[in-house]
C-alpha atoms as a PDB file:
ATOM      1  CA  UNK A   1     116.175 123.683 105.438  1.00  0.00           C
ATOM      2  CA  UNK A   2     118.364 124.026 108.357  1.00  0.00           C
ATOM      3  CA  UNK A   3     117.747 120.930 110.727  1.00  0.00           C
ATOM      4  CA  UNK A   4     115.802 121.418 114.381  1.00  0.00           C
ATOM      5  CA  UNK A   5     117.704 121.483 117.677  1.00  0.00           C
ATOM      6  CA  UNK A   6     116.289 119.193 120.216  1.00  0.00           C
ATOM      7  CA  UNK A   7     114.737 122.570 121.899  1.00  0.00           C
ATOM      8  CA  UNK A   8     113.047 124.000 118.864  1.00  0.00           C
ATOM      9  CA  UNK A   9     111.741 120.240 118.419  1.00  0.00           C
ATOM     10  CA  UNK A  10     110.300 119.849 121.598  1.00  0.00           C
ATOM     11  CA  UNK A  11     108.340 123.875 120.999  1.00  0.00           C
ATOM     12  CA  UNK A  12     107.362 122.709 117.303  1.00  0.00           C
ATOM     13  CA  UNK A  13     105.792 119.598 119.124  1.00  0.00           C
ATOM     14  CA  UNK A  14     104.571 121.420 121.972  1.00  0.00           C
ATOM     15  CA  UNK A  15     102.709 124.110 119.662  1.00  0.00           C
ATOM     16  CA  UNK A  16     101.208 121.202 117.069  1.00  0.00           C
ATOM     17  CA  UNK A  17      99.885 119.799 120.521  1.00  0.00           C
ATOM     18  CA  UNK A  18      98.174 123.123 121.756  1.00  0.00           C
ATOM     19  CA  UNK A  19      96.330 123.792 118.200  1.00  0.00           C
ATOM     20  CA  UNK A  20      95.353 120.401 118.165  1.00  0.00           C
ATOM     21  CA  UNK A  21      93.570 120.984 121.384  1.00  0.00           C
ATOM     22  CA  UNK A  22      92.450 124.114 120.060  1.00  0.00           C
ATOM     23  CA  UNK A  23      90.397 122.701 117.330  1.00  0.00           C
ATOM     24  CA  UNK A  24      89.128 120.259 119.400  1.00  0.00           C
ATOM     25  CA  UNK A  25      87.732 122.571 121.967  1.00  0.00           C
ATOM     26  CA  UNK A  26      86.584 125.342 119.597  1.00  0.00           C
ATOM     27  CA  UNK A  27      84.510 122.283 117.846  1.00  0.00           C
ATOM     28  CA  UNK A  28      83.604 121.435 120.944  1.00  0.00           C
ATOM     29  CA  UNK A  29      82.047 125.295 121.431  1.00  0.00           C
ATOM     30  CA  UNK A  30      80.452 125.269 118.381  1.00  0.00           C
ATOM     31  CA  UNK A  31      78.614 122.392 118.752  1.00  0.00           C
ATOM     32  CA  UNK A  32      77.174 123.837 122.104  1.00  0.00           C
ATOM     33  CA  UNK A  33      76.771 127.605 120.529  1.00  0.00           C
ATOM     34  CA  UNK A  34      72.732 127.969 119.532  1.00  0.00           C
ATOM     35  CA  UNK A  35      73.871 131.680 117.818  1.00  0.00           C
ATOM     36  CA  UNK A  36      74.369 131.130 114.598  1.00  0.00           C
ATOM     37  CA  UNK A  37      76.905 133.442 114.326  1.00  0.00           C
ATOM     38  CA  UNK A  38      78.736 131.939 117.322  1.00  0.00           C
ATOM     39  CA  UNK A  39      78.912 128.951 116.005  1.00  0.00           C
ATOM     40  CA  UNK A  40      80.495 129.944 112.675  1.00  0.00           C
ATOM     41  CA  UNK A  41      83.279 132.205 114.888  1.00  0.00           C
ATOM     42  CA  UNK A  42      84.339 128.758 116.429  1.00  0.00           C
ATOM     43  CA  UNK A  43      83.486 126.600 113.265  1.00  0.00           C
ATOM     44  CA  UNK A  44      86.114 128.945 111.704  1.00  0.00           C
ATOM     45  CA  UNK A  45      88.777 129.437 114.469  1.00  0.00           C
ATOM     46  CA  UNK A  46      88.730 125.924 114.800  1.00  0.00           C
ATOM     47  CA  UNK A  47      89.632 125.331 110.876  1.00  0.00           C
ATOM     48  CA  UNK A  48      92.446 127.900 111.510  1.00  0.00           C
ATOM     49  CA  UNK A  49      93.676 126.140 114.425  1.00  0.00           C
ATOM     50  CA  UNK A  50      93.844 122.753 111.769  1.00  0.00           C
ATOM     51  CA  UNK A  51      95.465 124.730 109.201  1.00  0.00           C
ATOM     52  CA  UNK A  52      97.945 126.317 111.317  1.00  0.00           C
ATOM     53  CA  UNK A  53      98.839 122.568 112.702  1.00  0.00           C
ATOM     54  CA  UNK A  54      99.084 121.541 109.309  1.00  0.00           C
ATOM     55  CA  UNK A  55     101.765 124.160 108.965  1.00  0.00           C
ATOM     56  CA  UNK A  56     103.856 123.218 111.408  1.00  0.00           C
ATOM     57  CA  UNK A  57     103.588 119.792 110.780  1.00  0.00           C
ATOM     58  CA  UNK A  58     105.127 120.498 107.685  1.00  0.00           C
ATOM     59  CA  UNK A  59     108.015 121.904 109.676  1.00  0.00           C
ATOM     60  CA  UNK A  60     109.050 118.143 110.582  1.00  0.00           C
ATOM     61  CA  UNK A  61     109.508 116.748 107.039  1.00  0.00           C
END
């Protein structure tokens, strides 16, 4: 694979940041939601905001 630019670096970064806060809050909502079905919408957004960190983590190896 092609090696990063300092600006695409600093935007991977940047976007592993905001899905890292992401999960947080949407595990944050769930917690809080009393619908059941609420809380599995966040549960589940918040495991796709992990995976899709995971992703682009893999970009910096």
């Amino acid at each position: 694979m092609a090696q990063l630019n300092q600006l695409e670096l600093q935007n991977l970064r940047h976007l592993i940041g905001q899905h890292d806060t992401a999960a947080q809050k949407f595990d944050s909502y769930a917690q809080m939601a009393t619908d059941p079905q609420i809380k599995q919408m966040f549960t589940q957004a918040a495991q796709s905001a992990r995976n899709t960190k995971q992703k682009l983590l893999s970009f910096l190896q």
